[in-house]
PDB file of N, CA and C in Angstrom:
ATOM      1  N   UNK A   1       0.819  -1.194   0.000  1.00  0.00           N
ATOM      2  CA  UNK A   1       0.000   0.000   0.000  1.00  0.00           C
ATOM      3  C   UNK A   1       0.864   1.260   0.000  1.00  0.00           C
ATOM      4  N   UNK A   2       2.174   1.398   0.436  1.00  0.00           N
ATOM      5  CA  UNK A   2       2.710   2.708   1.203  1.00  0.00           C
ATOM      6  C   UNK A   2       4.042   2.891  -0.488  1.00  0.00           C
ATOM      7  N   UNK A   3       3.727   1.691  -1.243  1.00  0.00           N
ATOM      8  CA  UNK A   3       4.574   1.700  -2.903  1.00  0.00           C
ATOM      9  C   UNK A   3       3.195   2.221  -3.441  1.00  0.00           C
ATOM     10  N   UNK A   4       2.124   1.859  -3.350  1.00  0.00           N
ATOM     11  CA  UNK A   4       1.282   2.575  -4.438  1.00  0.00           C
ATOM     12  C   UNK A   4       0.830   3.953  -4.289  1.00  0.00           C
ATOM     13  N   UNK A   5       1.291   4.261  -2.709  1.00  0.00           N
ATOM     14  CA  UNK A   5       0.752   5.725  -2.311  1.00  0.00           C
ATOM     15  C   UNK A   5       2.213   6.685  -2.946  1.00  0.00           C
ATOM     16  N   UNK A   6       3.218   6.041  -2.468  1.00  0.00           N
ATOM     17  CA  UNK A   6       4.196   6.447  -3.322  1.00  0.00           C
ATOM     18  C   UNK A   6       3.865   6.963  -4.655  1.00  0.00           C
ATOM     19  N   UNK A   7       3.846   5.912  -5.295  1.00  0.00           N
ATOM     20  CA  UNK A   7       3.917   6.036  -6.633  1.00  0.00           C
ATOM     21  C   UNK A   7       3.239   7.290  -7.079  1.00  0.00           C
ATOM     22  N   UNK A   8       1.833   7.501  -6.755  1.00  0.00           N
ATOM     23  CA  UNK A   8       0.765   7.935  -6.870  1.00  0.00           C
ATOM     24  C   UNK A   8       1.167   9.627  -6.304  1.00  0.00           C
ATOM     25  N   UNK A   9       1.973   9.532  -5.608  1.00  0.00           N
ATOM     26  CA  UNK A   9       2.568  10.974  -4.765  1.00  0.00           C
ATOM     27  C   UNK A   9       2.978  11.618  -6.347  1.00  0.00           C
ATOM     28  N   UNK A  10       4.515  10.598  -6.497  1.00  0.00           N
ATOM     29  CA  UNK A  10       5.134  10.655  -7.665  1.00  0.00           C
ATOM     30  C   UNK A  10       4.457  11.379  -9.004  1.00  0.00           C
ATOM     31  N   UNK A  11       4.033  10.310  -9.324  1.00  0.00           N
ATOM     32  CA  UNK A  11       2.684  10.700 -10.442  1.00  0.00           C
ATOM     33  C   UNK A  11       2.183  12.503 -10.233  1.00  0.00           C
ATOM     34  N   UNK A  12       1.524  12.880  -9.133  1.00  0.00           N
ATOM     35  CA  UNK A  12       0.937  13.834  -8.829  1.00  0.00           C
ATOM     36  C   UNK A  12       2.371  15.098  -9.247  1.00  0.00           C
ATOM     37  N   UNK A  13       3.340  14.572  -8.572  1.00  0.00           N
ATOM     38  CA  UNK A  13       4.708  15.313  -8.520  1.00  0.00           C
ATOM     39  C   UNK A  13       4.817  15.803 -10.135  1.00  0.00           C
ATOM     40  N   UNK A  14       4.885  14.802 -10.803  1.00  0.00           N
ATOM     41  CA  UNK A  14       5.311  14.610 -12.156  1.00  0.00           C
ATOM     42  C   UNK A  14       4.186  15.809 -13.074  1.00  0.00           C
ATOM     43  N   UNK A  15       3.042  15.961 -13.124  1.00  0.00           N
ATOM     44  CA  UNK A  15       1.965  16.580 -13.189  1.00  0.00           C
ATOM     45  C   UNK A  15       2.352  18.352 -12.900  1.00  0.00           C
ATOM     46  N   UNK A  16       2.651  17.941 -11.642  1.00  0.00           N
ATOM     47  CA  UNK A  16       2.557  19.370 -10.895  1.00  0.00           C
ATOM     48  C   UNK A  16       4.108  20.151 -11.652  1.00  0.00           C
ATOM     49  N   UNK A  17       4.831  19.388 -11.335  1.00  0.00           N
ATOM     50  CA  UNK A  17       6.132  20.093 -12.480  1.00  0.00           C
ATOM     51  C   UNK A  17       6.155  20.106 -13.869  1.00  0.00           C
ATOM     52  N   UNK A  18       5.245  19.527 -14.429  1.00  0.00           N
ATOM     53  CA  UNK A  18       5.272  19.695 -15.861  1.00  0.00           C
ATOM     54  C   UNK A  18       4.294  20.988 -16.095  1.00  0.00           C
ATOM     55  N   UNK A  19       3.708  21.258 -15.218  1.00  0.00           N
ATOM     56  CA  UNK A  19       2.800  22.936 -15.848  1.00  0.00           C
ATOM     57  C   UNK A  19       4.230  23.754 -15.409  1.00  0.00           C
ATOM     58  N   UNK A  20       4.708  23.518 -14.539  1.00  0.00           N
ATOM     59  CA  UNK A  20       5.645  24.539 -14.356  1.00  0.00           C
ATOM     60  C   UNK A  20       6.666  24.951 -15.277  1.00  0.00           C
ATOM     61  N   UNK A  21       7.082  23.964 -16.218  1.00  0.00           N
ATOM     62  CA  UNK A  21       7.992  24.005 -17.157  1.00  0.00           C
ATOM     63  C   UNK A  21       7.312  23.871 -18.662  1.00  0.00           C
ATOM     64  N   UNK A  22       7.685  24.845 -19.608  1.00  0.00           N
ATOM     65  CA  UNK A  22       7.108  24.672 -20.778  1.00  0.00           C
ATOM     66  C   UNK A  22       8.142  23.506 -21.782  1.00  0.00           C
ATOM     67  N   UNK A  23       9.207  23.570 -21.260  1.00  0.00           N
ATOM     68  CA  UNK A  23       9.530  22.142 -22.074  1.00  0.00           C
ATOM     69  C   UNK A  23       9.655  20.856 -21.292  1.00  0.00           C
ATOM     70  N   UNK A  24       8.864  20.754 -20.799  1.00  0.00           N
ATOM     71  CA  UNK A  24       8.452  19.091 -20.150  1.00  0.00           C
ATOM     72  C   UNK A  24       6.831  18.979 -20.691  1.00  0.00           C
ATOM     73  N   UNK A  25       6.630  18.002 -21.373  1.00  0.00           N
ATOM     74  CA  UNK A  25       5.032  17.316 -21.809  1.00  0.00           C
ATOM     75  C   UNK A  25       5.030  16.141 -21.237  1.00  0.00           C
ATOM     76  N   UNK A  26       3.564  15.738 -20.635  1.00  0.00           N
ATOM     77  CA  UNK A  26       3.126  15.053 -20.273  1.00  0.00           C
ATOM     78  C   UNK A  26       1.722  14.712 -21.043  1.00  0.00           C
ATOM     79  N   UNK A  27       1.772  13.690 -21.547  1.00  0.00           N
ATOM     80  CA  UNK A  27       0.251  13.906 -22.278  1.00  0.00           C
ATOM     81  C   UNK A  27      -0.953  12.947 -21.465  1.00  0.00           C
ATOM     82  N   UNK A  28      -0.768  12.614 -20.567  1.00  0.00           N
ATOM     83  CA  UNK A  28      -2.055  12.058 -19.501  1.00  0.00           C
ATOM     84  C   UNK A  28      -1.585  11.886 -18.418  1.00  0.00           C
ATOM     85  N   UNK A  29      -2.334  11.764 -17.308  1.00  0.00           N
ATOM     86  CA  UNK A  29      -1.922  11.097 -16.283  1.00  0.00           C
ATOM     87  C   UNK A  29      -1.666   9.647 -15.974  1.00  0.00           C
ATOM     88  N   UNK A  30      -2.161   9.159 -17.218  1.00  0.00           N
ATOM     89  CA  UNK A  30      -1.690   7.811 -16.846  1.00  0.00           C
ATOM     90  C   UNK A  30      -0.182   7.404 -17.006  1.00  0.00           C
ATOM     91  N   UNK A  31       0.166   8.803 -18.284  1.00  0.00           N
ATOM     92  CA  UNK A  31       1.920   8.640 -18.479  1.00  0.00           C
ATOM     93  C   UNK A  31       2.494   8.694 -17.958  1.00  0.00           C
ATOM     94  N   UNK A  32       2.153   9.821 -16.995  1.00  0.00           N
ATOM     95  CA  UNK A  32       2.861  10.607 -15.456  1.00  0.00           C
ATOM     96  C   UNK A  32       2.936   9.164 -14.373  1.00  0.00           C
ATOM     97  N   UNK A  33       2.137   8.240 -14.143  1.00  0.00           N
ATOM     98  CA  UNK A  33       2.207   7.343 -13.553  1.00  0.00           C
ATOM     99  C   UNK A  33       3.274   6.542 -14.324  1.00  0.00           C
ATOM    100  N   UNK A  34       3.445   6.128 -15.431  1.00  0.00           N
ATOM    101  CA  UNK A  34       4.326   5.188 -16.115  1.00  0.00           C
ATOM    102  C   UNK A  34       5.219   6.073 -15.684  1.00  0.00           C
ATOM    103  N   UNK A  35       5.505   7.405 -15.845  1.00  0.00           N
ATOM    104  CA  UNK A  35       6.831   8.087 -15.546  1.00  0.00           C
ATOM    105  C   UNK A  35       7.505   8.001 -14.385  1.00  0.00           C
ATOM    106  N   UNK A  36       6.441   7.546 -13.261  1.00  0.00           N
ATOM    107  CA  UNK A  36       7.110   7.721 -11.823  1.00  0.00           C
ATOM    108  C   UNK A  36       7.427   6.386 -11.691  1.00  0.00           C
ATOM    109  N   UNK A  37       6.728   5.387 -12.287  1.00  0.00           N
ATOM    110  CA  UNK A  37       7.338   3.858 -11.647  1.00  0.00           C
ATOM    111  C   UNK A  37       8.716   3.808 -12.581  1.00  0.00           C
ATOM    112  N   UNK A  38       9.031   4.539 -14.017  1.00  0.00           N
ATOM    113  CA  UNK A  38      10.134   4.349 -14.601  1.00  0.00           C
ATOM    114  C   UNK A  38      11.273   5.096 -14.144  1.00  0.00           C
ATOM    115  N   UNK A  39      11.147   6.509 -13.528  1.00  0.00           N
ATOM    116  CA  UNK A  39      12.190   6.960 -12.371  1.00  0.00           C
ATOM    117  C   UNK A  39      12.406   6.214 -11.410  1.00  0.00           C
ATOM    118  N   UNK A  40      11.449   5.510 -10.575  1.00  0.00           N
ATOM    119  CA  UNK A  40      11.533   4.930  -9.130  1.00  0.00           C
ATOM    120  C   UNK A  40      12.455   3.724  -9.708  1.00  0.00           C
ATOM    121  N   UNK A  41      12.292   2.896 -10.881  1.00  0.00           N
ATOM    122  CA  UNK A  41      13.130   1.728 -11.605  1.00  0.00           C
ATOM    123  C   UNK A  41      14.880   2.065 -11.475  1.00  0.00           C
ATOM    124  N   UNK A  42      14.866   3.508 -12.776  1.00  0.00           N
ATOM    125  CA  UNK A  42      15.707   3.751 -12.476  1.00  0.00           C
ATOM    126  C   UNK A  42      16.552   4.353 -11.488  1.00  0.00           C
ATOM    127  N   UNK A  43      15.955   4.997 -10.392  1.00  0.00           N
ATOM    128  CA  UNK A  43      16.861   4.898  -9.065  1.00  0.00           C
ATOM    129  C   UNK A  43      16.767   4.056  -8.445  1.00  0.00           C
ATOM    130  N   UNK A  44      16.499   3.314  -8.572  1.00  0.00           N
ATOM    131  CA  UNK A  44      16.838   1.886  -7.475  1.00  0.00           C
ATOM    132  C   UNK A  44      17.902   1.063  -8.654  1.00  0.00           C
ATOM    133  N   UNK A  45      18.119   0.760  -9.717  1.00  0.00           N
ATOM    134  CA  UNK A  45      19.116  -0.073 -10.206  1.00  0.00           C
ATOM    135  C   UNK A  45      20.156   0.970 -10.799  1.00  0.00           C
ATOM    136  N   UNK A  46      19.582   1.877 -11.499  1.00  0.00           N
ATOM    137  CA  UNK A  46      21.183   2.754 -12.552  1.00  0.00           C
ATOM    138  C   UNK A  46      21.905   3.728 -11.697  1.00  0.00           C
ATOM    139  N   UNK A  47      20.829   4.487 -10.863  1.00  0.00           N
ATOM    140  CA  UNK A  47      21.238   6.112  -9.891  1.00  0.00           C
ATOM    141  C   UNK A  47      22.439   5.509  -9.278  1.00  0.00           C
ATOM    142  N   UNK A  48      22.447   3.924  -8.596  1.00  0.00           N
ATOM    143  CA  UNK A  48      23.472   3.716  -7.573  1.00  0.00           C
ATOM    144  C   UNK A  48      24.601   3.435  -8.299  1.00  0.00           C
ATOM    145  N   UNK A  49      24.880   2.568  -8.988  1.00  0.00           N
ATOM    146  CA  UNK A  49      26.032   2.631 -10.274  1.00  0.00           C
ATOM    147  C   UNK A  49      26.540   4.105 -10.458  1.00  0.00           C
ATOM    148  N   UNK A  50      25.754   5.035 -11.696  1.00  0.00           N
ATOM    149  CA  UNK A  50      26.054   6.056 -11.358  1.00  0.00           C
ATOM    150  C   UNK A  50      26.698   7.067 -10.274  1.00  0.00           C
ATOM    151  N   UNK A  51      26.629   6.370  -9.091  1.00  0.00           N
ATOM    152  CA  UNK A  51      27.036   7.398  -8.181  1.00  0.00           C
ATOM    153  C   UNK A  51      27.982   7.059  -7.730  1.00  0.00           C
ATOM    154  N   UNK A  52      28.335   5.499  -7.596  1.00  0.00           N
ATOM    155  CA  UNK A  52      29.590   5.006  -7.209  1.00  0.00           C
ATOM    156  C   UNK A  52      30.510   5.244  -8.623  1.00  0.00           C
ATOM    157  N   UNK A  53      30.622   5.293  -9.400  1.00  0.00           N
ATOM    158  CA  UNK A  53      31.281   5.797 -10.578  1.00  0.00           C
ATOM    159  C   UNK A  53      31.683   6.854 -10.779  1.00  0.00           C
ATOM    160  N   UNK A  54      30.968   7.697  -9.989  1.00  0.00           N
ATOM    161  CA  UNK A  54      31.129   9.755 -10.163  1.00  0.00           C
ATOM    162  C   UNK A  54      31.333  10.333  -9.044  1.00  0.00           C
ATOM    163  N   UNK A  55      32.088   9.120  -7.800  1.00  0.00           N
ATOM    164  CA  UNK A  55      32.118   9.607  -6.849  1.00  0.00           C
ATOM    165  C   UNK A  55      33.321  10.692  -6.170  1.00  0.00           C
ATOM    166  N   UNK A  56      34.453  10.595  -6.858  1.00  0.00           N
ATOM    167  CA  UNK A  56      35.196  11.215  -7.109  1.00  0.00           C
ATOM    168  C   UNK A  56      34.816  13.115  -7.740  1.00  0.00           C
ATOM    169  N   UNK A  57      33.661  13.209  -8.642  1.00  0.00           N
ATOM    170  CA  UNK A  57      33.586  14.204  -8.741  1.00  0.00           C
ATOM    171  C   UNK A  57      32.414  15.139  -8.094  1.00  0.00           C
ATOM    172  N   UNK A  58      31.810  13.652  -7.753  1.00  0.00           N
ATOM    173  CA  UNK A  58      30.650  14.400  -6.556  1.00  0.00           C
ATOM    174  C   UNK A  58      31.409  15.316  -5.177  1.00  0.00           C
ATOM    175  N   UNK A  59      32.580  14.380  -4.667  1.00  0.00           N
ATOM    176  CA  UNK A  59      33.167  15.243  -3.926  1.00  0.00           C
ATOM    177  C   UNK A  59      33.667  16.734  -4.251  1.00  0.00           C
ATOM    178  N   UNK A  60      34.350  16.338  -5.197  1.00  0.00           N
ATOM    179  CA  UNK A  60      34.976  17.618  -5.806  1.00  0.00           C
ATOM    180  C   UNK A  60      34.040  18.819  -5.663  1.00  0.00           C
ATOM    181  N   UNK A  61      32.468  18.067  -6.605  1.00  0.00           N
ATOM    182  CA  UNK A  61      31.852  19.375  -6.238  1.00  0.00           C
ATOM    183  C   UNK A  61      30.197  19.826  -5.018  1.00  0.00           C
ATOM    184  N   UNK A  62      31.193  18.777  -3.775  1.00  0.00           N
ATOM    185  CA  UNK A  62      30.385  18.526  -2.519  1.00  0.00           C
ATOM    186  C   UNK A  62      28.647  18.713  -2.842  1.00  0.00           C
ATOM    187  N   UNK A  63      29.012  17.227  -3.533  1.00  0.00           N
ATOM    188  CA  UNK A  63      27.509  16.509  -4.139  1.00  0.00           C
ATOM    189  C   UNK A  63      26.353  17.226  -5.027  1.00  0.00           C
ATOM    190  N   UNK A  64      26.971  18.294  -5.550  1.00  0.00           N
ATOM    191  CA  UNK A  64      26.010  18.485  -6.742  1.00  0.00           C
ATOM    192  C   UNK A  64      25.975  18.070  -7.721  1.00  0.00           C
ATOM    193  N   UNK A  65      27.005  17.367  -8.091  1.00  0.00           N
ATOM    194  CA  UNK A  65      27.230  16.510  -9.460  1.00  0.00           C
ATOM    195  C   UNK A  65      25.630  15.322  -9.104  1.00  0.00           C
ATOM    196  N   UNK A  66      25.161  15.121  -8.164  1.00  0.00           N
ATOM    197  CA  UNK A  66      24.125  14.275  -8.024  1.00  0.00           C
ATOM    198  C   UNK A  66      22.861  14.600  -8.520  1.00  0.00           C
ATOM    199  N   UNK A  67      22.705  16.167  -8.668  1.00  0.00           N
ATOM    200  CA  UNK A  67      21.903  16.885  -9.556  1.00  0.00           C
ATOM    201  C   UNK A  67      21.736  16.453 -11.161  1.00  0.00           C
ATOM    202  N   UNK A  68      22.994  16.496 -11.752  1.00  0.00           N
ATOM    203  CA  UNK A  68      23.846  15.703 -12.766  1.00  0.00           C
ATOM    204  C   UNK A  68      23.267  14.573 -13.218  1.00  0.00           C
ATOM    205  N   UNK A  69      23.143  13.792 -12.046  1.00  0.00           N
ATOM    206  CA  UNK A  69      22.937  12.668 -12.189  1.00  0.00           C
ATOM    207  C   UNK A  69      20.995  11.901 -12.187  1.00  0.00           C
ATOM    208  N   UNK A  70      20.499  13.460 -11.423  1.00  0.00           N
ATOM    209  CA  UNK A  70      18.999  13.142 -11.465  1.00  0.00           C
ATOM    210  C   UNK A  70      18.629  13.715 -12.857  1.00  0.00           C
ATOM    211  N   UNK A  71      19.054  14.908 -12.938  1.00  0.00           N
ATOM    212  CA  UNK A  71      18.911  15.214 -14.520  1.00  0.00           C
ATOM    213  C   UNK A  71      18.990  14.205 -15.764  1.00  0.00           C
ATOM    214  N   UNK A  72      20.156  13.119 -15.647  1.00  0.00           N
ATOM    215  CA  UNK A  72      19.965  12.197 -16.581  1.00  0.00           C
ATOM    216  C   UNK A  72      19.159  11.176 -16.578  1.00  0.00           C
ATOM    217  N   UNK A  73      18.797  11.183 -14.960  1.00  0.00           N
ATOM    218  CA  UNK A  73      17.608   9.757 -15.003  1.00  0.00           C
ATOM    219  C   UNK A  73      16.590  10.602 -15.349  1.00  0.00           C
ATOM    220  N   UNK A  74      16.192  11.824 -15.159  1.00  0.00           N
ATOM    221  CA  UNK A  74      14.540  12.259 -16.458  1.00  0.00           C
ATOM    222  C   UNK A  74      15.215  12.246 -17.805  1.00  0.00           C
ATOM    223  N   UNK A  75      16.503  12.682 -17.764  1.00  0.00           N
ATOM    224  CA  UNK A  75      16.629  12.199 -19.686  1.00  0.00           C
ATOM    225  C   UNK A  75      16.291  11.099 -20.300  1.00  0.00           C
ATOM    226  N   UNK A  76      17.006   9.611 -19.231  1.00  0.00           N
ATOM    227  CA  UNK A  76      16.854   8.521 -19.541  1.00  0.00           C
ATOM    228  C   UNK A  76      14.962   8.283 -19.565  1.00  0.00           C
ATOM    229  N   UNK A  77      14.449   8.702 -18.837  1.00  0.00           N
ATOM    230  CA  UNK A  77      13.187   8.446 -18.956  1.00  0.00           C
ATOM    231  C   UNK A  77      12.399   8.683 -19.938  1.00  0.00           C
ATOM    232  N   UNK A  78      12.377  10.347 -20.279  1.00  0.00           N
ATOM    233  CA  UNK A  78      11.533  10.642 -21.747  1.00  0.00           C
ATOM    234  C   UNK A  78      11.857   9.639 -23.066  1.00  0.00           C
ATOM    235  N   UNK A  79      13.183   9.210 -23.023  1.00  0.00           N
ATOM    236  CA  UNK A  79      13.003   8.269 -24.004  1.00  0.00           C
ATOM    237  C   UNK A  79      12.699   7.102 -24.070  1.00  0.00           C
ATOM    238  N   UNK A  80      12.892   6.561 -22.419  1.00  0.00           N
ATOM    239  CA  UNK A  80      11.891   5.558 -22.628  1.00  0.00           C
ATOM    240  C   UNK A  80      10.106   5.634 -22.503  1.00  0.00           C
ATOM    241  N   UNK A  81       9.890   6.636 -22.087  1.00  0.00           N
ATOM    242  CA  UNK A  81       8.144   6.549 -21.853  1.00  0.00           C
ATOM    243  C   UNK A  81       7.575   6.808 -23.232  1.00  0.00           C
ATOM    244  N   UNK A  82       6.666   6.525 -24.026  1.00  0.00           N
ATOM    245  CA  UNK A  82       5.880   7.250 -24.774  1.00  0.00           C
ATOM    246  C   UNK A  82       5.275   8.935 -24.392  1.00  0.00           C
ATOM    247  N   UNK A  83       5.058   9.425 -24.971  1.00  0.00           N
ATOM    248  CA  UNK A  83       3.930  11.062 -24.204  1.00  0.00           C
ATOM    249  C   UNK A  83       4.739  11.473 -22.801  1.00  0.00           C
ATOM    250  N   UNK A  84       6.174  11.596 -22.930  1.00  0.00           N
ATOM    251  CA  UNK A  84       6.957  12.149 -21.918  1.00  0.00           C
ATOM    252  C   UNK A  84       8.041  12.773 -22.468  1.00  0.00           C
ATOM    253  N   UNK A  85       7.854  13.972 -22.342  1.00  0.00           N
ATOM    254  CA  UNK A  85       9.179  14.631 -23.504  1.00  0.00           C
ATOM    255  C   UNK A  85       9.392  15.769 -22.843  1.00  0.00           C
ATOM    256  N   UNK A  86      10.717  15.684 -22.430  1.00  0.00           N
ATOM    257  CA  UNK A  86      11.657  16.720 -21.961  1.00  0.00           C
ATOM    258  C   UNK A  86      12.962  17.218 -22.904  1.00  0.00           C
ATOM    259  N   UNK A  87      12.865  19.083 -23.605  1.00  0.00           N
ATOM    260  CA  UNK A  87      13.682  19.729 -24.125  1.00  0.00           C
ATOM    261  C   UNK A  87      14.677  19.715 -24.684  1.00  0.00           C
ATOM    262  N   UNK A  88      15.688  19.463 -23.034  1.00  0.00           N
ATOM    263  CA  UNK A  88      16.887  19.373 -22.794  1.00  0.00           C
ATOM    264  C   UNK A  88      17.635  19.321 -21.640  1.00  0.00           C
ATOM    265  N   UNK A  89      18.793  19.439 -21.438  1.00  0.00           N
ATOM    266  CA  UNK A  89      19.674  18.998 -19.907  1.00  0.00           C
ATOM    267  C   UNK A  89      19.205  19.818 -19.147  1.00  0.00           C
ATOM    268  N   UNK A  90      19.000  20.946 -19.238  1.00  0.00           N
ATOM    269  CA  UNK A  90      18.627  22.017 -18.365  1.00  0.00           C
ATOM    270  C   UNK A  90      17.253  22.288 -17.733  1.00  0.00           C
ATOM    271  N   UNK A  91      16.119  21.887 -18.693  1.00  0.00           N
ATOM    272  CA  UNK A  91      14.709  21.203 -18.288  1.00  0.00           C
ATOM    273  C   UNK A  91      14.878  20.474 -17.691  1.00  0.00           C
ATOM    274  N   UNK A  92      15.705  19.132 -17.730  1.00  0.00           N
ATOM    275  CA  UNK A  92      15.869  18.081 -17.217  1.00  0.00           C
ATOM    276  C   UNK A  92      16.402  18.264 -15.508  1.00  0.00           C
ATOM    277  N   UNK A  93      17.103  19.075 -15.193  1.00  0.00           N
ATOM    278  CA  UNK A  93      18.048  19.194 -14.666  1.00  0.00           C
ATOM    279  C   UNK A  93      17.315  20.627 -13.671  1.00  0.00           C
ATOM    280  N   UNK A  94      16.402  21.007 -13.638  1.00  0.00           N
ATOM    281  CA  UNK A  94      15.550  22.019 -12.893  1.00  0.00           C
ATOM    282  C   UNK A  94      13.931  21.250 -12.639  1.00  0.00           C
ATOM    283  N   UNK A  95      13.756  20.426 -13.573  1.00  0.00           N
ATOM    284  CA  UNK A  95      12.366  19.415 -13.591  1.00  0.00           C
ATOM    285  C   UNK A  95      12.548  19.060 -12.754  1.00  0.00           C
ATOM    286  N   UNK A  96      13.752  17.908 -12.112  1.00  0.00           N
ATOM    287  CA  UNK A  96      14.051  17.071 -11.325  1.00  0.00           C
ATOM    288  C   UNK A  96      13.944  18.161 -10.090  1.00  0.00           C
ATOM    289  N   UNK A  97      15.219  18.735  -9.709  1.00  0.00           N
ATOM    290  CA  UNK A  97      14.831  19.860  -8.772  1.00  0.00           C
ATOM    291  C   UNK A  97      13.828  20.321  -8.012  1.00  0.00           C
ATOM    292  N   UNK A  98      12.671  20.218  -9.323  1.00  0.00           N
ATOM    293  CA  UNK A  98      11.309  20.867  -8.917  1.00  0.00           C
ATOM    294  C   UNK A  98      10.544  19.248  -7.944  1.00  0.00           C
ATOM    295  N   UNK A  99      10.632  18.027  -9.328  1.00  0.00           N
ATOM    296  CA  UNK A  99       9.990  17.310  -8.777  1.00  0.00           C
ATOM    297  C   UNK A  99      10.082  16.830  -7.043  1.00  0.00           C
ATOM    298  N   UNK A 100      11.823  16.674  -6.860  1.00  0.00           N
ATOM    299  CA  UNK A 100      12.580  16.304  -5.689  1.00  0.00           C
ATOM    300  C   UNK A 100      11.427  17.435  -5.080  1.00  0.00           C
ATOM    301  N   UNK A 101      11.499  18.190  -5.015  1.00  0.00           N
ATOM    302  CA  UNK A 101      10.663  19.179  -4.053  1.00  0.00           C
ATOM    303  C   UNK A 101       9.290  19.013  -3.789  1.00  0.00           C
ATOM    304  N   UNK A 102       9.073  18.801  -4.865  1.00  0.00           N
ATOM    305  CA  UNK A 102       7.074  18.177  -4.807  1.00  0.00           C
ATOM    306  C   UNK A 102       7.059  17.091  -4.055  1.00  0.00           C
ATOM    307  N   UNK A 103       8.169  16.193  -4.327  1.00  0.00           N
ATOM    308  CA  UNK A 103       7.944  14.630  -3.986  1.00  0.00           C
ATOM    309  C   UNK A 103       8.308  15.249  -2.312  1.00  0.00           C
ATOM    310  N   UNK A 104       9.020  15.349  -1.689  1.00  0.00           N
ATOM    311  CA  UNK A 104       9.524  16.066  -0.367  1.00  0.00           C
ATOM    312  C   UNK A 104       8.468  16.627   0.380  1.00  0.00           C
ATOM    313  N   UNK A 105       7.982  17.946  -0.044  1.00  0.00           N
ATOM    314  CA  UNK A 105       6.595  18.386   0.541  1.00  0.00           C
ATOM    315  C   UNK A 105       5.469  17.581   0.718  1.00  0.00           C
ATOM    316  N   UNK A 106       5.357  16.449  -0.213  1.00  0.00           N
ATOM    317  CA  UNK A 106       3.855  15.630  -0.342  1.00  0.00           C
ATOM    318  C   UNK A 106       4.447  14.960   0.856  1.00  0.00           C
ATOM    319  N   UNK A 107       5.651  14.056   0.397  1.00  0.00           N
ATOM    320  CA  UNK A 107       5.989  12.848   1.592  1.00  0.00           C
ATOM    321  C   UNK A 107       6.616  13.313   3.045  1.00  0.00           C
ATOM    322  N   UNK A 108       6.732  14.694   3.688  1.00  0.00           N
ATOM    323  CA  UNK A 108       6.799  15.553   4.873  1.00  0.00           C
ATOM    324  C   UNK A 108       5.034  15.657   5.554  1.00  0.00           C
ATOM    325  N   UNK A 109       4.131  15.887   4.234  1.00  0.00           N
ATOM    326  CA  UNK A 109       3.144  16.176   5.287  1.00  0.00           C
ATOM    327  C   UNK A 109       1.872  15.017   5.217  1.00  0.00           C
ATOM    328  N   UNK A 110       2.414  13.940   4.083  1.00  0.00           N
ATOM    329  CA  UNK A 110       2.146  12.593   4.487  1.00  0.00           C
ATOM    330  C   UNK A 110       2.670  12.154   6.289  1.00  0.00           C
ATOM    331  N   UNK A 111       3.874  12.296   6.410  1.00  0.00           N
ATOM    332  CA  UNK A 111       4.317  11.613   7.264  1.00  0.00           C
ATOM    333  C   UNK A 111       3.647  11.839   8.747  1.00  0.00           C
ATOM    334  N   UNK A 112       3.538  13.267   8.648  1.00  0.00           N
ATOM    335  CA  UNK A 112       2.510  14.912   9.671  1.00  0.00           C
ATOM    336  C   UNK A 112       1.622  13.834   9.981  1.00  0.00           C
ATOM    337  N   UNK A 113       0.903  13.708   8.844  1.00  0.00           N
ATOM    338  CA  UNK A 113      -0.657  12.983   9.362  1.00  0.00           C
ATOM    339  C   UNK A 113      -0.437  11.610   9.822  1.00  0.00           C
ATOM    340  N   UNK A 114       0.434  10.771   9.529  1.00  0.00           N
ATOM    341  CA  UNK A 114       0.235  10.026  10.202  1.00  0.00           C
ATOM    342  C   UNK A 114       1.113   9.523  11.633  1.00  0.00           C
ATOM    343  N   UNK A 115       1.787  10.723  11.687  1.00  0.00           N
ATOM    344  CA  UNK A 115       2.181  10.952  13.043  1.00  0.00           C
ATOM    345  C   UNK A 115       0.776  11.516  13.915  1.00  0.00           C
ATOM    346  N   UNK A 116       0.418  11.817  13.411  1.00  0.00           N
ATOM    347  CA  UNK A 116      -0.872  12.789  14.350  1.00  0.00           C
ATOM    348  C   UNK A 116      -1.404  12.048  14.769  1.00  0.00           C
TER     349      UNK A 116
END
């Protein structure tokens, strides 16, 4: 239940940052859902590779290169989803940003309520 509420956060996330940005399309919500289980995929198997690989320059630049690295998992995504199309690195790379933030606020005052 607490993966599909996830997901479903996600989804909402995905939605809510694509009005914000004119080069991110989303063409339904059902894509936005394919979009969040295909991010959640790829950070759980590629993000960690990735990071042990770039760890050297993540230090260097005290972990923003990880930005870097969320930016390419929405790159990697628009091409795999159908009706998910993001610009470029820099859409990519402020989308994520945005989403990390949506996803954060939803799952902070998820947590509120059920602390209460």
């Amino acid at each position: 239940m607490k993966l599909l509420a996830q997901l479903i956060i996600s989804a909402l996330a995905v939605v809510i940052a694509s009005f914000l940005f004119k080069g991110v399309e989303v063409d339904s919500v059902f894509t936005a859902i394919i979009v969040a289980a295909v991010l959640a995929v790829l950070n759980a198997l590629i993000k960690p590779i990735l990071v042990i690989l770039t760890i050297p320059i993540t230090i260097v630049t005290l972990g923003l290169f990880l930005l870097v690295i969320n930016a390419a998992m929405v790159l990697l995504a628009s091409k795999i989803v159908p009706g998910f199309h993001v610009d470029g690195f820099w859409t990519a790379f402020f989308f994520s940003i945005i989403l990390t933030l949506i996803n954060s606020i939803f799952n902070a005052l998820g947590n509120q309520e059920r602390n209460s």
